[in-house]
PDB file of N, CA and C in Angstrom:
ATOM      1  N   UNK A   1      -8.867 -25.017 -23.257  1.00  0.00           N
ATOM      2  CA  UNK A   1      -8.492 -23.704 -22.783  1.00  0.00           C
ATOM      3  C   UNK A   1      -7.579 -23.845 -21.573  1.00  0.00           C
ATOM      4  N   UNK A   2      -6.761 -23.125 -21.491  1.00  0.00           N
ATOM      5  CA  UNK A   2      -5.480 -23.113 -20.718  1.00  0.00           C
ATOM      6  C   UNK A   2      -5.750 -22.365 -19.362  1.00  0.00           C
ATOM      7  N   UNK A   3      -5.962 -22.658 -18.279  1.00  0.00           N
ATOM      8  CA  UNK A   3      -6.316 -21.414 -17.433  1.00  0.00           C
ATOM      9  C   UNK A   3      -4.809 -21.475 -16.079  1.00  0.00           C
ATOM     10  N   UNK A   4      -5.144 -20.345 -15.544  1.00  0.00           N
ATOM     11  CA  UNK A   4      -3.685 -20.140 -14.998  1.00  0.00           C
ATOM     12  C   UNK A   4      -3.977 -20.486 -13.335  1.00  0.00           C
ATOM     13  N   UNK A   5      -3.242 -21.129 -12.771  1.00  0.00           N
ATOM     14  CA  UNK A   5      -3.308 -21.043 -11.491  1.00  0.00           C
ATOM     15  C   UNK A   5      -3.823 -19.891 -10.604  1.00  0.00           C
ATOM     16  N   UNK A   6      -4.843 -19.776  -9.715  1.00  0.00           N
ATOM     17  CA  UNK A   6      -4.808 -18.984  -8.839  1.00  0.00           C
ATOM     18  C   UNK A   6      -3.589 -17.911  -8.585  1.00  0.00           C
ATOM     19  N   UNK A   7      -2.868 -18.561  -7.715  1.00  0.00           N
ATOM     20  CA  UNK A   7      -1.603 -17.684  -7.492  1.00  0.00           C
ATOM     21  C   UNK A   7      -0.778 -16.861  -8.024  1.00  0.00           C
ATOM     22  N   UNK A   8      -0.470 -17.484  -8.993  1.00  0.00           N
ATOM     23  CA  UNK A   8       0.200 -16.803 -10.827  1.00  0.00           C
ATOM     24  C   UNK A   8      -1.046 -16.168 -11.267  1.00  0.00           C
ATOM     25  N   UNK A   9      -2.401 -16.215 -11.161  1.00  0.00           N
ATOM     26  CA  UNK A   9      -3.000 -14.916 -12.085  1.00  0.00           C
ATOM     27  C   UNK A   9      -3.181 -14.103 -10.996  1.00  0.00           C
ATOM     28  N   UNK A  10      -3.280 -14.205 -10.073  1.00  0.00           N
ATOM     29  CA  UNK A  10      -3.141 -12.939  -8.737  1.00  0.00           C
ATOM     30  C   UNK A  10      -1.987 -12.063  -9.161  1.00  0.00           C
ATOM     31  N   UNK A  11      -1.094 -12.464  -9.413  1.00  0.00           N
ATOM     32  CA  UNK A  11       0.355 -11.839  -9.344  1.00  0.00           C
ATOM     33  C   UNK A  11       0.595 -11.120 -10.244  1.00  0.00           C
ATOM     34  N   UNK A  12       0.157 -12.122 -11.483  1.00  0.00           N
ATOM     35  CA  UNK A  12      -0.048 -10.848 -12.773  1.00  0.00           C
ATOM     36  C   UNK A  12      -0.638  -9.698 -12.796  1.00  0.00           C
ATOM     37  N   UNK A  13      -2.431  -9.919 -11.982  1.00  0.00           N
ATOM     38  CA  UNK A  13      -3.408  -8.706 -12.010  1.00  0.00           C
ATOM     39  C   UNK A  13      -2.451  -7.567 -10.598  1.00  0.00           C
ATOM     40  N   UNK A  14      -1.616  -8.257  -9.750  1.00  0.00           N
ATOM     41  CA  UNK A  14      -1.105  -7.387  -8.916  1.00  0.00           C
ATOM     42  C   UNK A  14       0.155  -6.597  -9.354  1.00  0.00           C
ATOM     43  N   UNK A  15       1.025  -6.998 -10.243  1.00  0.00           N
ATOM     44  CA  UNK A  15       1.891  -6.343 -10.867  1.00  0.00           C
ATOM     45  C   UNK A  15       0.963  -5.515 -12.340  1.00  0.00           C
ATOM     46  N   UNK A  16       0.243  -5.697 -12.552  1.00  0.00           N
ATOM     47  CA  UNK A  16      -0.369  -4.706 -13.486  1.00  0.00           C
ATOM     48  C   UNK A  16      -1.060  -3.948 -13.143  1.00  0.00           C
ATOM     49  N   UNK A  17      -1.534  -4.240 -11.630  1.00  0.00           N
ATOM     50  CA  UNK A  17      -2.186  -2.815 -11.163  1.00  0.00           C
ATOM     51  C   UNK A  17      -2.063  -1.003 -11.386  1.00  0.00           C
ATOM     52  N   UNK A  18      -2.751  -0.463 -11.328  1.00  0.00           N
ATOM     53  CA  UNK A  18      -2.737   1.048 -12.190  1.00  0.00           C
ATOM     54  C   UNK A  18      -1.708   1.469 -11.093  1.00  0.00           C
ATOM     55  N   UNK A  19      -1.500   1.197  -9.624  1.00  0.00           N
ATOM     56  CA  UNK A  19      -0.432   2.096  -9.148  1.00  0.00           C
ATOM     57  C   UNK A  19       1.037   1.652  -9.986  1.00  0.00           C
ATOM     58  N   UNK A  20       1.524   0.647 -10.791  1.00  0.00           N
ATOM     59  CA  UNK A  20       2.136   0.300 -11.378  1.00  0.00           C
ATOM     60  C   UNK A  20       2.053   0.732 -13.008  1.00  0.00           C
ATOM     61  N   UNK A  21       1.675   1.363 -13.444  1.00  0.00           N
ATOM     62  CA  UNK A  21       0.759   1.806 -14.791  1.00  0.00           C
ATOM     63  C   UNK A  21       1.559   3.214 -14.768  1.00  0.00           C
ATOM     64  N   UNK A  22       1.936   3.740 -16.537  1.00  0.00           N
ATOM     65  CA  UNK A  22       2.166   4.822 -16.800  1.00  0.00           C
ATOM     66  C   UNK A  22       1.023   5.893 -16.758  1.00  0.00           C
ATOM     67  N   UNK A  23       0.342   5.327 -17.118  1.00  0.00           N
ATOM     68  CA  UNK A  23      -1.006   6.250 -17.135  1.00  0.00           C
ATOM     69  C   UNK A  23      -1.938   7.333 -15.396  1.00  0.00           C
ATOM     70  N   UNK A  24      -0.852   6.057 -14.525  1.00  0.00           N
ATOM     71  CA  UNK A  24      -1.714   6.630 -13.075  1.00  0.00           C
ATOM     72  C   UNK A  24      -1.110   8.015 -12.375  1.00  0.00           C
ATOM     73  N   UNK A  25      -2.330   8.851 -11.560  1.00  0.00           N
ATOM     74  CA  UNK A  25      -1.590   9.836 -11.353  1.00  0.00           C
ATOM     75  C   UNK A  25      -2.031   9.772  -9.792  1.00  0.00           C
ATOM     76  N   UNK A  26      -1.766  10.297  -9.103  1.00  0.00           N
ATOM     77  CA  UNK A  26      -1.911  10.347  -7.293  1.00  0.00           C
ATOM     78  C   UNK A  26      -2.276  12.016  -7.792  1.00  0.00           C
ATOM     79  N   UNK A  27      -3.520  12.336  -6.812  1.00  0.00           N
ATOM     80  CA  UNK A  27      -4.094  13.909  -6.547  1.00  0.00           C
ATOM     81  C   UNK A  27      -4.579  13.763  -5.181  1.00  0.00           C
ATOM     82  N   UNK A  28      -3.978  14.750  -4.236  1.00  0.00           N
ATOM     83  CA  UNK A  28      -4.607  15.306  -3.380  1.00  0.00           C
ATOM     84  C   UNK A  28      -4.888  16.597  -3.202  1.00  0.00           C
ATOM     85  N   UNK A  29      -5.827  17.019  -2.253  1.00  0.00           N
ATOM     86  CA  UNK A  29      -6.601  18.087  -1.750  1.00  0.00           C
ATOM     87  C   UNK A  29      -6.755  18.807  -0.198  1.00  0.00           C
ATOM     88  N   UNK A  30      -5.929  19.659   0.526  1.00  0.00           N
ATOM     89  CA  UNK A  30      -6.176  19.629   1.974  1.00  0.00           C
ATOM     90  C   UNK A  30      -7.013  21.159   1.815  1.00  0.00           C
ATOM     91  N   UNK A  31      -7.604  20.725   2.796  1.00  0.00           N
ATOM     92  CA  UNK A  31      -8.338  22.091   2.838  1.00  0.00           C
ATOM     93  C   UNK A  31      -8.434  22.217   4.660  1.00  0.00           C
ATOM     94  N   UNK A  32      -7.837  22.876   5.271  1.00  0.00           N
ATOM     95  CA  UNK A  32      -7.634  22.488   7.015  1.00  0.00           C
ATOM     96  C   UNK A  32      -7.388  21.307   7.627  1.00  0.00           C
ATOM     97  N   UNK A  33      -8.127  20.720   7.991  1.00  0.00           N
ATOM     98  CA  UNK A  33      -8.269  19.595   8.383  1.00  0.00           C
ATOM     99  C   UNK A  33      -8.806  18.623   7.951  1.00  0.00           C
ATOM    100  N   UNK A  34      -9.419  18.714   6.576  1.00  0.00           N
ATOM    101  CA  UNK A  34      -9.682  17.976   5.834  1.00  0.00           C
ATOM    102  C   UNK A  34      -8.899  17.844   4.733  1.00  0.00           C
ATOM    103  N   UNK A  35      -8.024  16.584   4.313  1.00  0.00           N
ATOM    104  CA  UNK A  35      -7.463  16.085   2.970  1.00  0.00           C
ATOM    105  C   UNK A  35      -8.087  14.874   2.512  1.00  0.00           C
ATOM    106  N   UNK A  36      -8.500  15.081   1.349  1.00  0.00           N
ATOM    107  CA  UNK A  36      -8.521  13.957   0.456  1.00  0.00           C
ATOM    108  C   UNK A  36      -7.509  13.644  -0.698  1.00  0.00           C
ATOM    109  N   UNK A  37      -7.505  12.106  -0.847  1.00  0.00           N
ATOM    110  CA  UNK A  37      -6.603  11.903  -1.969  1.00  0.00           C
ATOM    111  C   UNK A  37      -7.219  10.936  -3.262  1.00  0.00           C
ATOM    112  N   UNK A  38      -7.165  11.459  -4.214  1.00  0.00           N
ATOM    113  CA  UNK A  38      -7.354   9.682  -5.279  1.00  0.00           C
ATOM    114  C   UNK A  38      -6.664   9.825  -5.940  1.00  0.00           C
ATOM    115  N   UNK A  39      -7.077   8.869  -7.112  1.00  0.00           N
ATOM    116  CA  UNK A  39      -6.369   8.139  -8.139  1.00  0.00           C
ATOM    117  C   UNK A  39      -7.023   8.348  -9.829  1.00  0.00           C
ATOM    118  N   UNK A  40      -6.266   9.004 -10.539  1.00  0.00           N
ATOM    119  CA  UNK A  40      -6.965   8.788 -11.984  1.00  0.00           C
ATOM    120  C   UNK A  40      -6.573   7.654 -12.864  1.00  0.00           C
ATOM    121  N   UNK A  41      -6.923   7.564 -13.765  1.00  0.00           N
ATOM    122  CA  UNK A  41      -6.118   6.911 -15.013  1.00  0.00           C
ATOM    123  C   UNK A  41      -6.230   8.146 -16.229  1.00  0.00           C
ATOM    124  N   UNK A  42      -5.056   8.298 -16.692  1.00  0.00           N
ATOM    125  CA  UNK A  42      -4.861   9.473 -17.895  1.00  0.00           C
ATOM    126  C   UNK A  42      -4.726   8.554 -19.155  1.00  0.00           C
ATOM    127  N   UNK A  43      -4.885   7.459 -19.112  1.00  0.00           N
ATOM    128  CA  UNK A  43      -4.332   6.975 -20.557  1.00  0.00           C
ATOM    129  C   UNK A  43      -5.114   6.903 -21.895  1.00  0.00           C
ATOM    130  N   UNK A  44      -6.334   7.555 -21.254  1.00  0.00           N
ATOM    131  CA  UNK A  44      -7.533   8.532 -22.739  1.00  0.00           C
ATOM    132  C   UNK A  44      -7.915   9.588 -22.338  1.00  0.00           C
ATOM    133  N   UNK A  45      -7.934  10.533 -23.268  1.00  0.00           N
ATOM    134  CA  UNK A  45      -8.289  11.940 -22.778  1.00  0.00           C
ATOM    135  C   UNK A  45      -9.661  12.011 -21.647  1.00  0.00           C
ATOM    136  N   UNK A  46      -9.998  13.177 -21.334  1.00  0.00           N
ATOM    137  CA  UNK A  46     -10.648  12.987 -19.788  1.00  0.00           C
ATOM    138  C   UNK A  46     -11.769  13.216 -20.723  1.00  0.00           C
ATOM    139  N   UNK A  47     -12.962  12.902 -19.761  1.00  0.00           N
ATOM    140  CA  UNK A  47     -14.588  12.952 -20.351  1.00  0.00           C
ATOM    141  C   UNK A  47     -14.808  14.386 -19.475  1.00  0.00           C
ATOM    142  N   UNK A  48     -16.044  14.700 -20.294  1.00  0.00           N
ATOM    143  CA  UNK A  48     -16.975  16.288 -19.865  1.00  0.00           C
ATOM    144  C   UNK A  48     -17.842  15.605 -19.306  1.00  0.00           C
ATOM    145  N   UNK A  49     -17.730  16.280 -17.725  1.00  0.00           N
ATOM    146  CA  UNK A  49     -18.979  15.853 -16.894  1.00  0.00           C
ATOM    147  C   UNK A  49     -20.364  17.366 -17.633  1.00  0.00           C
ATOM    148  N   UNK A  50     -21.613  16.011 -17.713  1.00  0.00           N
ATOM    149  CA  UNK A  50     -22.650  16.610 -18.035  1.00  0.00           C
ATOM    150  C   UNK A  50     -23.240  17.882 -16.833  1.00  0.00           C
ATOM    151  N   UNK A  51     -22.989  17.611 -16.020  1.00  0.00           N
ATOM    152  CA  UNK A  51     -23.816  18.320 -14.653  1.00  0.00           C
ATOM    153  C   UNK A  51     -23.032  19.535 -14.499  1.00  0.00           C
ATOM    154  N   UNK A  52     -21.738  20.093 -15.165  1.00  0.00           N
ATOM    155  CA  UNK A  52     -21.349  21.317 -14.861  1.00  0.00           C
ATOM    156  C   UNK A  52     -19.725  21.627 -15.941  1.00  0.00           C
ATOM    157  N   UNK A  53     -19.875  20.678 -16.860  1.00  0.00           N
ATOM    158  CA  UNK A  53     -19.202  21.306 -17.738  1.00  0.00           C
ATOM    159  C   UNK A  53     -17.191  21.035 -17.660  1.00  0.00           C
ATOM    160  N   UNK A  54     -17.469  20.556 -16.527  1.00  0.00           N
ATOM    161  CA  UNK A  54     -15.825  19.993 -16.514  1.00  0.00           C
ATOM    162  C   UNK A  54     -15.284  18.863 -17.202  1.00  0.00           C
ATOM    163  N   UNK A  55     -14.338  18.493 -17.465  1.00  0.00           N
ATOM    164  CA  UNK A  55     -13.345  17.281 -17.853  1.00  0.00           C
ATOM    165  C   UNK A  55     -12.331  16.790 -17.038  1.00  0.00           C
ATOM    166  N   UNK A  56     -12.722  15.684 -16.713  1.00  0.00           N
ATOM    167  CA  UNK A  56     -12.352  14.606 -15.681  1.00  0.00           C
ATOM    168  C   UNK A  56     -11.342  13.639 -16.094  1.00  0.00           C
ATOM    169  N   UNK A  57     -10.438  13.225 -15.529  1.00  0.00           N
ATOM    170  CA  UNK A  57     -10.339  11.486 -15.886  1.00  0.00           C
ATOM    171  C   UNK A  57     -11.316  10.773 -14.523  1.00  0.00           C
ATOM    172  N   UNK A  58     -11.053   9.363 -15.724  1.00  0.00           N
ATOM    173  CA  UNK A  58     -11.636   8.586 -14.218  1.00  0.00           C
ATOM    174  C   UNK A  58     -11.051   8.631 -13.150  1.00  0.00           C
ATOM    175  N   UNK A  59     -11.566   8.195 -12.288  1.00  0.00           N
ATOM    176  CA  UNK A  59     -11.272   7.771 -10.930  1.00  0.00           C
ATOM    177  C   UNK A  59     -10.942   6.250 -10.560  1.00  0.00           C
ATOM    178  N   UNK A  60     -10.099   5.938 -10.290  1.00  0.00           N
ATOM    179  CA  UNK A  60      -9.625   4.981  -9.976  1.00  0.00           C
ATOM    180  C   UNK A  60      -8.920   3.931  -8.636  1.00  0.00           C
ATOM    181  N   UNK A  61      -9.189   3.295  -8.214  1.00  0.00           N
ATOM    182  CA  UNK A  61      -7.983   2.444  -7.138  1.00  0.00           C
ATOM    183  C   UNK A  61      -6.882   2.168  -7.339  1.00  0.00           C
ATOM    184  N   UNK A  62      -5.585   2.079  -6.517  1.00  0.00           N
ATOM    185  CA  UNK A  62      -4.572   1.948  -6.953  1.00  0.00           C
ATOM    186  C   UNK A  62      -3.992   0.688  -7.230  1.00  0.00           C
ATOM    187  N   UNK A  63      -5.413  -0.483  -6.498  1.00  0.00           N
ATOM    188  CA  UNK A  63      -5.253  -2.004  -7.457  1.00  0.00           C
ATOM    189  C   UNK A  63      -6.227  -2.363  -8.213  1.00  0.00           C
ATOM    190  N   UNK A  64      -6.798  -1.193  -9.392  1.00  0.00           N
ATOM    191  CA  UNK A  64      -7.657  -1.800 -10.165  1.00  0.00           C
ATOM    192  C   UNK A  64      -6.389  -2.113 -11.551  1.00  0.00           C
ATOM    193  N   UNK A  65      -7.269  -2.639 -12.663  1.00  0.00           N
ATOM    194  CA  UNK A  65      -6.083  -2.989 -13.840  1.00  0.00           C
ATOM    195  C   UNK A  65      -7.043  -2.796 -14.780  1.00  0.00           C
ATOM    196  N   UNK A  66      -6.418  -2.671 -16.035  1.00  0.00           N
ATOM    197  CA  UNK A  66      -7.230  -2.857 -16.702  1.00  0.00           C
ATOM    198  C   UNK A  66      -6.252  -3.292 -18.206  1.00  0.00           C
ATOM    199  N   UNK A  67      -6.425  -3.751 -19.533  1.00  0.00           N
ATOM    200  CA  UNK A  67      -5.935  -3.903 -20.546  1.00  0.00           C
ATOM    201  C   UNK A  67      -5.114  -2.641 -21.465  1.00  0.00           C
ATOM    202  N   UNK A  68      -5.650  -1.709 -20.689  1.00  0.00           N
ATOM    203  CA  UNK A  68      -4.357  -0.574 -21.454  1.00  0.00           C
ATOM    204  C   UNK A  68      -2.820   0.222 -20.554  1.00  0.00           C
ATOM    205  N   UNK A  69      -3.201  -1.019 -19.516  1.00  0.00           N
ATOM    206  CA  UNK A  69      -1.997  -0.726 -18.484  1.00  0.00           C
ATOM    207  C   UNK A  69      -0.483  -0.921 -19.013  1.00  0.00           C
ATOM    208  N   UNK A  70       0.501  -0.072 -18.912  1.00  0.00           N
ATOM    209  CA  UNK A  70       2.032   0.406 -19.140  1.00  0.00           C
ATOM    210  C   UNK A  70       2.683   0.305 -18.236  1.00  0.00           C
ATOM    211  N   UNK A  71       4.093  -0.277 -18.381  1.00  0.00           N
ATOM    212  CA  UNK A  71       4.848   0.133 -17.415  1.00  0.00           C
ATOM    213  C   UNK A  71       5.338   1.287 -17.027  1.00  0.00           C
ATOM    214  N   UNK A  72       5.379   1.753 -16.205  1.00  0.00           N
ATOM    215  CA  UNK A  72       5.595   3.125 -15.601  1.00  0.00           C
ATOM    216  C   UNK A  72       7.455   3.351 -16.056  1.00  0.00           C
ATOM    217  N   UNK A  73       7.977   3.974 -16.859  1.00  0.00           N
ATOM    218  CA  UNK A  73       9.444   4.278 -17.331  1.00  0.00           C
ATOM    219  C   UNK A  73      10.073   5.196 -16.386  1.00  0.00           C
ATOM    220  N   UNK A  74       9.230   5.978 -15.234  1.00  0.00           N
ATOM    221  CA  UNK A  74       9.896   6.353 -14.088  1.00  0.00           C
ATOM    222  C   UNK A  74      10.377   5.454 -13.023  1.00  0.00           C
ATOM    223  N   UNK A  75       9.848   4.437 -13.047  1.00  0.00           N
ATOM    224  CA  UNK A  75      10.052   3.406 -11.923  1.00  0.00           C
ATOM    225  C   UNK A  75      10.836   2.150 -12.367  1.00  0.00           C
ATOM    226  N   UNK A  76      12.450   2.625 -11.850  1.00  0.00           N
ATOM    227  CA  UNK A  76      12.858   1.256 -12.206  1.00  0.00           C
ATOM    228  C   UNK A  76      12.703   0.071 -11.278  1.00  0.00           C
ATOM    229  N   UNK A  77      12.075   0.040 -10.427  1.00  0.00           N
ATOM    230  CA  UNK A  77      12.070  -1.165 -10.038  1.00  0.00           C
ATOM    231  C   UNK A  77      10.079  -1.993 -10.494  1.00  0.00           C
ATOM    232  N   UNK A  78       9.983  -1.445 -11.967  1.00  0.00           N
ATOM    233  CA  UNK A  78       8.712  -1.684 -12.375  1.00  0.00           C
ATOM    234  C   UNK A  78       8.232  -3.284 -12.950  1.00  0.00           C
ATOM    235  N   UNK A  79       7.298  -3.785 -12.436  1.00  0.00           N
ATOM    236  CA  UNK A  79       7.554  -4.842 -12.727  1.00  0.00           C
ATOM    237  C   UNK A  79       7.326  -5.169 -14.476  1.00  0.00           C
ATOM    238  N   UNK A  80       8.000  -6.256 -14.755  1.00  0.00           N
ATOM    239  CA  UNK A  80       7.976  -6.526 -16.335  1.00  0.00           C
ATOM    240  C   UNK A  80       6.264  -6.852 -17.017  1.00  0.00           C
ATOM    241  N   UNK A  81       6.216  -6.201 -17.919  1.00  0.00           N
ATOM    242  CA  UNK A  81       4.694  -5.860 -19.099  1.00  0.00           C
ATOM    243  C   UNK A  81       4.429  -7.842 -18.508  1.00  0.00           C
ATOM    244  N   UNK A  82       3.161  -8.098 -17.848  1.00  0.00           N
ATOM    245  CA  UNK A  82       2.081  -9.280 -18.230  1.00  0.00           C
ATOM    246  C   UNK A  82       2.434  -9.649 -19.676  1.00  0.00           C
ATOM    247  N   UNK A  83       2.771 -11.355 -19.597  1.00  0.00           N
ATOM    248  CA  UNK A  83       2.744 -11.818 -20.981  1.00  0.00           C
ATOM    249  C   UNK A  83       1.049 -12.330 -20.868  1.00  0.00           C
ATOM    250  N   UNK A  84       0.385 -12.036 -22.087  1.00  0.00           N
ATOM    251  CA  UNK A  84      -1.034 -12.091 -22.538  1.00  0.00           C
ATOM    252  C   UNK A  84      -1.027 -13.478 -23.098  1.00  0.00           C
ATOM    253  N   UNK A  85      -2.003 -13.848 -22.578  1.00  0.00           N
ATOM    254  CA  UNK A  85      -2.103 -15.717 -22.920  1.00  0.00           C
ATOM    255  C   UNK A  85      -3.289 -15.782 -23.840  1.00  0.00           C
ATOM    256  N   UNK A  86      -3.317 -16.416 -24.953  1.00  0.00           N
ATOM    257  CA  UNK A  86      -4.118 -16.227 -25.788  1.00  0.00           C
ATOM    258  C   UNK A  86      -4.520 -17.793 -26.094  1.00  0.00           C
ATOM    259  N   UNK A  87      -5.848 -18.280 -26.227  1.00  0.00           N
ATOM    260  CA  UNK A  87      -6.002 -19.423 -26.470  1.00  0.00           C
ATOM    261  C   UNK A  87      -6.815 -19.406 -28.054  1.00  0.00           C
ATOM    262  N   UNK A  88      -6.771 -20.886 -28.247  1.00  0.00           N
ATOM    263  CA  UNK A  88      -7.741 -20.444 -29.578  1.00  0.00           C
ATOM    264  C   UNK A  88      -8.868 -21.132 -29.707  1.00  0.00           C
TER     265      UNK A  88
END
């Protein structure tokens, strides 16, 4: 099995991060002096929270990743799609 250097798989999981992702969206909220902000991922329809009937996406960080991450086609300076290393 082939495994990747430290450094080079950092770089990959950091250029595929969801703030890099078509799917990510930035939401904030001010209400006076209080603002909050997060992060979803849209790239499956949102789930129904049980406790009151809404539909959510997740919630997210803007360096989490995950396997259904896109390059963002608004951002040209996006970095190029992770080549996927496959062993056998």
């Amino acid at each position: 099995m082939k495994t990747l250097p430290i450094l080079e798989s950092a770089q990959i999981y950091s250029d595929a991060a969801c703030m890099n992702c078509a799917f990510f969206s930035e939401h904030s909220y001010e209400n006076g002096s209080t603002r909050r902000t997060w992060f979803t991922c849209n790239a499956k329809p949102p789930r129904r929270l049980d406790s009151d009937g809404l539909a959510v996406w997740p919630e997210v960080k803007s360096t989490d990743w995950c396997g259904a991450w896109a390059p963002n086609p608004n951002d040209e300076e996006a970095p190029p799609v992770p080549e996927k290393k496959v062993t056998p």
